[in-house]
Protein backbone atom coordinates (compact mmCIF):
# COMPACT_ATOMS: atom_id res chain seq x y z
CA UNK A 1 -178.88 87.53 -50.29
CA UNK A 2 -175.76 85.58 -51.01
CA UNK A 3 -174.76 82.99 -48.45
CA UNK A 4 -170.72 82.83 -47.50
CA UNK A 5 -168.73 80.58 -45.96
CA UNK A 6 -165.34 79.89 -45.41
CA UNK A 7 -163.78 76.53 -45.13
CA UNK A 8 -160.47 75.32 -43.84
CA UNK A 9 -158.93 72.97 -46.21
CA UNK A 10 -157.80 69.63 -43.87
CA UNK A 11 -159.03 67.30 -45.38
CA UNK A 12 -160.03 64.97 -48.90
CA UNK A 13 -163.63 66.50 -48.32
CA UNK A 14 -162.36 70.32 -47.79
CA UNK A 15 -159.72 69.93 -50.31
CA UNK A 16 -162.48 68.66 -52.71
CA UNK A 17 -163.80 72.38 -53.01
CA UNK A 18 -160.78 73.88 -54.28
CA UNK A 19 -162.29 76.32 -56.98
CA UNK A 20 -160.57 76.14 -60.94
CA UNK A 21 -157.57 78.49 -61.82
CA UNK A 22 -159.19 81.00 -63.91
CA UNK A 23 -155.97 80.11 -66.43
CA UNK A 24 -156.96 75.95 -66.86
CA UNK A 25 -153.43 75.29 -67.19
CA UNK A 26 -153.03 76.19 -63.64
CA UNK A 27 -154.14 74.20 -61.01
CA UNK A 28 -153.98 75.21 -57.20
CA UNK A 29 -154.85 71.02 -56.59
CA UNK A 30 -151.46 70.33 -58.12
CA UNK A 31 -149.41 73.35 -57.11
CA UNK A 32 -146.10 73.92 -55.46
CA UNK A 33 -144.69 76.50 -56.92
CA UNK A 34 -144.44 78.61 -53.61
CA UNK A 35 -143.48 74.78 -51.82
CA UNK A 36 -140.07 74.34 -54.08
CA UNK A 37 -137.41 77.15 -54.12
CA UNK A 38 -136.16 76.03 -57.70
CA UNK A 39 -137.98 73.58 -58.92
CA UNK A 40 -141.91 74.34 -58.00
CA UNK A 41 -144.57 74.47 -60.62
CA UNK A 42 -148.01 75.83 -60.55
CA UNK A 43 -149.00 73.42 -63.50
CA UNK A 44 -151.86 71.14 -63.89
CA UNK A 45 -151.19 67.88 -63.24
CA UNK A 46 -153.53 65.15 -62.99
CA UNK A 47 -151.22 62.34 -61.53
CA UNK A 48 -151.66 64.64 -58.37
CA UNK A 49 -155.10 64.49 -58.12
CA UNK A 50 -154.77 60.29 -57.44
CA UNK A 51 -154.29 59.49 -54.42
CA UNK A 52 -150.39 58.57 -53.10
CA UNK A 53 -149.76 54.89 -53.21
CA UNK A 54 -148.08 53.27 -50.36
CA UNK A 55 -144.49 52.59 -50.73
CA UNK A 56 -143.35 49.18 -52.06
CA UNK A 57 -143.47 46.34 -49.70
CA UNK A 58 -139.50 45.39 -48.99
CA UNK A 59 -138.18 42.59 -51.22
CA UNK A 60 -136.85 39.67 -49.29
CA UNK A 61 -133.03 39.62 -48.50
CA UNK A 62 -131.44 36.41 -50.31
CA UNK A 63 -130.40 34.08 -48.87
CA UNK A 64 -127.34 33.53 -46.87
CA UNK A 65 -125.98 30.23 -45.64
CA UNK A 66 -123.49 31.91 -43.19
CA UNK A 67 -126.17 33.91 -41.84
CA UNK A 68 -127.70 32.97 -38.00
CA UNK A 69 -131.14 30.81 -37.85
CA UNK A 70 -134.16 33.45 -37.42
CA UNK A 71 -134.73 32.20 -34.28
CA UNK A 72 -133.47 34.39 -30.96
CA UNK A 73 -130.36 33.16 -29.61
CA UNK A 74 -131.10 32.00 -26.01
CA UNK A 75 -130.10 34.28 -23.55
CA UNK A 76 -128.50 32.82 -20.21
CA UNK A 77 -128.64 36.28 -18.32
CA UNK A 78 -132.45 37.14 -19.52
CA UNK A 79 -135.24 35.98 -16.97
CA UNK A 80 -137.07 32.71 -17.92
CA UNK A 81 -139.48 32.73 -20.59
CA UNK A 82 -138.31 36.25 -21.73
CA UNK A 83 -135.68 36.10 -24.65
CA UNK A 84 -133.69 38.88 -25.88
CA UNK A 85 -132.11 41.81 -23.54
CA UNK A 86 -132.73 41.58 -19.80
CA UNK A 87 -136.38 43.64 -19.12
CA UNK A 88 -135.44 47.52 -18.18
CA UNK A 89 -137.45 48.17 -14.54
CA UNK A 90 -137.50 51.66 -15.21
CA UNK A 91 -139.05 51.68 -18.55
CA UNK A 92 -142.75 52.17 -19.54
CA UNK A 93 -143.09 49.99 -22.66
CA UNK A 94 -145.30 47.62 -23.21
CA UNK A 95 -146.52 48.20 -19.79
CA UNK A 96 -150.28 48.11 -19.70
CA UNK A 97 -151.06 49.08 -16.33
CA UNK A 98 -151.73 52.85 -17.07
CA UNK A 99 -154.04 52.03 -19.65
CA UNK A 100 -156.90 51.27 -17.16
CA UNK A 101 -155.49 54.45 -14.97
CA UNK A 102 -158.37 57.22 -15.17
CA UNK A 103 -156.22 59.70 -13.48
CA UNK A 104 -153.21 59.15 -16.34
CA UNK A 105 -152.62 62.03 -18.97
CA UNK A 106 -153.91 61.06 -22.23
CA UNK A 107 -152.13 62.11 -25.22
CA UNK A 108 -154.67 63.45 -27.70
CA UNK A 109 -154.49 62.05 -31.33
CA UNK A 110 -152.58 65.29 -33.67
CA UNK A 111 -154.85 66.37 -36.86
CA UNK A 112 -153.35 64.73 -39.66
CA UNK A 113 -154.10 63.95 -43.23
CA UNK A 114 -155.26 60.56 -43.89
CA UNK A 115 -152.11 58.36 -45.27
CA UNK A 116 -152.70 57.79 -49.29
CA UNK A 117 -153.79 61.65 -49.93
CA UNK A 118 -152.96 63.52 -53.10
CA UNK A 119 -149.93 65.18 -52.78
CA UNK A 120 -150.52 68.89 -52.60
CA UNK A 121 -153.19 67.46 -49.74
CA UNK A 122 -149.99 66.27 -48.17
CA UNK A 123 -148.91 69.45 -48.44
CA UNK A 124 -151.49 71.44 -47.05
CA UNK A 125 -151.79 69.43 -44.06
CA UNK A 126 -148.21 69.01 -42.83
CA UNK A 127 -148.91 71.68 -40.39
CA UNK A 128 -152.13 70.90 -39.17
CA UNK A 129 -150.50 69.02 -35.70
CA UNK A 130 -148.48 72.60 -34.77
CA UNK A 131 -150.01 75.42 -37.45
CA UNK A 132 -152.78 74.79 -38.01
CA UNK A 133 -154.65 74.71 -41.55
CA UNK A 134 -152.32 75.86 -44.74
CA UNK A 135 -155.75 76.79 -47.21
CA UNK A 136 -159.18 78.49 -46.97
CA UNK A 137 -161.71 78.45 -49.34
CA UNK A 138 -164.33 80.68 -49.82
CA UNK A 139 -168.07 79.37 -50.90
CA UNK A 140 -171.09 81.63 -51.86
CA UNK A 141 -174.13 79.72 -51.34
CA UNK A 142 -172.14 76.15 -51.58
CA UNK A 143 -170.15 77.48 -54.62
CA UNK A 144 -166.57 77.91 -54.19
CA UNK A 145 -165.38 81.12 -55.46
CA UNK A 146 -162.27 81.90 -53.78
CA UNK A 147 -158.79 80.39 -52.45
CA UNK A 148 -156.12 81.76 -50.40
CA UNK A 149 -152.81 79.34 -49.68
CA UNK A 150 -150.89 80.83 -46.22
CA UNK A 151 -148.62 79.80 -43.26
CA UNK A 152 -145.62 80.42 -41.17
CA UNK A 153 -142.54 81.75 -43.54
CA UNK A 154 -140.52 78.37 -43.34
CA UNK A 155 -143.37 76.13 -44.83
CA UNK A 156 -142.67 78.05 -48.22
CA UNK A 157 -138.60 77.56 -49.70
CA UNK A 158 -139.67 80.34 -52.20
CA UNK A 159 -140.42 82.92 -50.35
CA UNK A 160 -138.12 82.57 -47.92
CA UNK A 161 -135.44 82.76 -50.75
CA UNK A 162 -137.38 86.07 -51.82
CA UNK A 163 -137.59 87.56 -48.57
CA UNK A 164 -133.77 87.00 -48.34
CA UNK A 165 -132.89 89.40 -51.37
CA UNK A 166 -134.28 92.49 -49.23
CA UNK A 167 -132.20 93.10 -46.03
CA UNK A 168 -134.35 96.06 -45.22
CA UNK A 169 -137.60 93.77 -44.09
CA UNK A 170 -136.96 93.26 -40.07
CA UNK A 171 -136.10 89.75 -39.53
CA UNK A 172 -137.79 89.48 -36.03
CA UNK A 173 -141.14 88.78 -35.60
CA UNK A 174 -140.80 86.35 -38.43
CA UNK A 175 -144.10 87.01 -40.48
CA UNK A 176 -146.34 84.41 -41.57
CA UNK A 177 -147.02 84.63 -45.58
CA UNK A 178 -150.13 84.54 -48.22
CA UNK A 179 -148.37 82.89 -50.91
CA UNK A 180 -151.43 82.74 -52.84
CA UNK A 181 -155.14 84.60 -53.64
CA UNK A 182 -157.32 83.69 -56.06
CA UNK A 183 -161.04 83.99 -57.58
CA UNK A 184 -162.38 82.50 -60.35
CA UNK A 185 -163.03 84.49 -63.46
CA UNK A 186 -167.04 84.80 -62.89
CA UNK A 187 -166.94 85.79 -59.36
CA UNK A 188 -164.59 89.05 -59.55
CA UNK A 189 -165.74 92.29 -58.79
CA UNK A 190 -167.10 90.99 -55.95
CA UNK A 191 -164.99 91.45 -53.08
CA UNK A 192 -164.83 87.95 -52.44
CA UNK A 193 -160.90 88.20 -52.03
CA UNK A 194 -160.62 90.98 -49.86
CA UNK A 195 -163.05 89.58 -47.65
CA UNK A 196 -160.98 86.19 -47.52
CA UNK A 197 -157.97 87.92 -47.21
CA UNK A 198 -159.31 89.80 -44.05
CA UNK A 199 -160.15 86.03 -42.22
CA UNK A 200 -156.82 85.05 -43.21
CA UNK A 201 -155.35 87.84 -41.30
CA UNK A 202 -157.76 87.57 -38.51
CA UNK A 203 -156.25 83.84 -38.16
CA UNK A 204 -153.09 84.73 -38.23
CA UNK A 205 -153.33 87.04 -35.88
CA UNK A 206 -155.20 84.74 -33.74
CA UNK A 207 -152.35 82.00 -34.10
CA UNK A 208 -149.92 84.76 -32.57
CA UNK A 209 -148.78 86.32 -35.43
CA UNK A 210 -147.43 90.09 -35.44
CA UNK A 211 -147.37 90.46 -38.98
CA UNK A 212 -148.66 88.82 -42.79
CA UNK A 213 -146.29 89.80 -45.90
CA UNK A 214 -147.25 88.61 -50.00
CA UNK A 215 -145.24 88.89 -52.87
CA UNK A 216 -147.15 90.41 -55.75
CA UNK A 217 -145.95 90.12 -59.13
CA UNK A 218 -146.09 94.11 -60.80
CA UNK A 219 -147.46 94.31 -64.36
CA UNK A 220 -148.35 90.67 -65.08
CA UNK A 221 -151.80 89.09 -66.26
CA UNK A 222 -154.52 88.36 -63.62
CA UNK A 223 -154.73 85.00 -64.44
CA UNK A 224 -151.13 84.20 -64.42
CA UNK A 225 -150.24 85.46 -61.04
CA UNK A 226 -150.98 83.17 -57.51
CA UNK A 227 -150.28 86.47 -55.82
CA UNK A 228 -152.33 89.46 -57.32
CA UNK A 229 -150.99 92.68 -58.28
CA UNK A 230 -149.62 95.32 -55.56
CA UNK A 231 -152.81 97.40 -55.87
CA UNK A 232 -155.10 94.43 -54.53
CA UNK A 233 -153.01 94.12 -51.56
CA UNK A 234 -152.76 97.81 -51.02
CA UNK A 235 -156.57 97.93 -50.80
CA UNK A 236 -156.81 95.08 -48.34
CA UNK A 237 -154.78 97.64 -45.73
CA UNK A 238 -151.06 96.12 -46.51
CA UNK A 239 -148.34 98.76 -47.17
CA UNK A 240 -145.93 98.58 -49.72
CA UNK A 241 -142.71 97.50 -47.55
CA UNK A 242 -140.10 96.54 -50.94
CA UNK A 243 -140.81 98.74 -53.92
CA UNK A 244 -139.13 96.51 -56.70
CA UNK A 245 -140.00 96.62 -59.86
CA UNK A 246 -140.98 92.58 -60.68
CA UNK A 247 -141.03 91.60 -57.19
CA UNK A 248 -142.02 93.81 -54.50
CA UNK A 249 -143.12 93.08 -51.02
CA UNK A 250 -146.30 94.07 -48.96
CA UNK A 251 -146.79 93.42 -45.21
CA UNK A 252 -149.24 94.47 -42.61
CA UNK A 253 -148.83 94.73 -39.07
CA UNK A 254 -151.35 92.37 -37.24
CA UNK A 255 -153.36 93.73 -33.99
């Protein structure tokens, strides 16, 4: 019997088992089509796959000759052996004394994703402090087979841009989104998506979500759409809420 699992994608190692577009000039690693309103692309690009270098180091300001030494100007008014602005009695920093306090609230370190991650890491993980995770992945028995991209409505320009050319959806609850569901070419037929599909739901409702919407594309190629075809999402218990004919809407209440 086939062994699944499903894996949150928050980090290098998670990210790592991103399964191939079933179209290789796709690639969900480098994708952000559903991330840019106008200019997104869901190319593949291999200069996102390196990690981000950190920014330039600052070149040194010339010199100026009418400029003030480096060294603080001496302070009458500041207490001795303190230069600079007299010390603030009410304020906390630098103050050590509540690090040794056992009965002081400690902050706890936010997820993040590491600094120097490829980009569409980045991405994915800009939520991770408030959201939560962006990605799942589905594996059977350690392979991945499946991907599903999702989140709150305002982490993705382009659908919020499509959402706004149908005044009919109701614009409160906000719904979170599944910009994108995908299997690779040898695992279809399977029911891999449906099944991820249904744990991305199950999240969302878990994160206090009342309802999930996609945005299918009608009558184009498997392998060229990051958002299957209205039928898919009709059999995964979604109702058809915009009936256009390129770009219609789905959305199911969450329980």
């Amino acid at each position: 019997m086939d062994r699944i699992r499903i894996v949150d994608v928050t980090d290098a190692d998670s990210f790592a088992l991103l399964p191939p577009c079933a179209d290789p000039g796709f690639d969900h690693r480098s994708c952000d089509y559903w991330e840019e309103a106008d200019r997104g692309s869901k190319a593949a690009r291999q200069s996102w796959l390196e990690p981000t270098p950190p920014p330039p180091a600052a070149a040194p300001r010339p010199f100026n000759p009418f400029a003030p030494d480096d060294e603080p100007v001496a302070n009458p008014f500041a207490p001795a052996g303190r230069p600079g602005p007299p010390a603030n009695p009410f304020s906390l920093e630098g103050d050590d004394s509540l690090a040794d306090n056992p009965f002081a609230p400690r902050r706890p370190e936010r997820p993040r994703v590491a600094a120097g991650a490829p980009r569409k890491l980045g991405l994915l993980g800009r939520g991770l402090a408030v959201f939560g995770s962006y990605a799942k992945v589905l594996l059977v028995d350690e392979d991945p087979v499946a991907y599903a991209q999702f989140g709150p409505l305002s982490a993705y320009p382009r659908a919020l841009r499509l959402r706004e050319l149908y005044p009919q959806l109701p614009d409160a609850p906000l719904p979170a989104v599944i910009t994108c569901i995908s299997t690779t070419a040898g695992a279809r037929g399977a029911g891999h998506a449906v099944r991820l599909v249904e744990v991305v739901c199950d999240d969302l409702a878990g994160r206090g979500f009342a309802a999930v919407e996609a945005f299918p594309e009608a009558n184009a190629r498997p392998d060229s759409t990051s958002a299957a075809a209205p039928g898919f999402w009709l059999r995964c218990g979604f109702e058809l809420a915009v009936d256009d004919a390129r770009y219609p809407v789905v959305r199911r209440e969450l329980t």
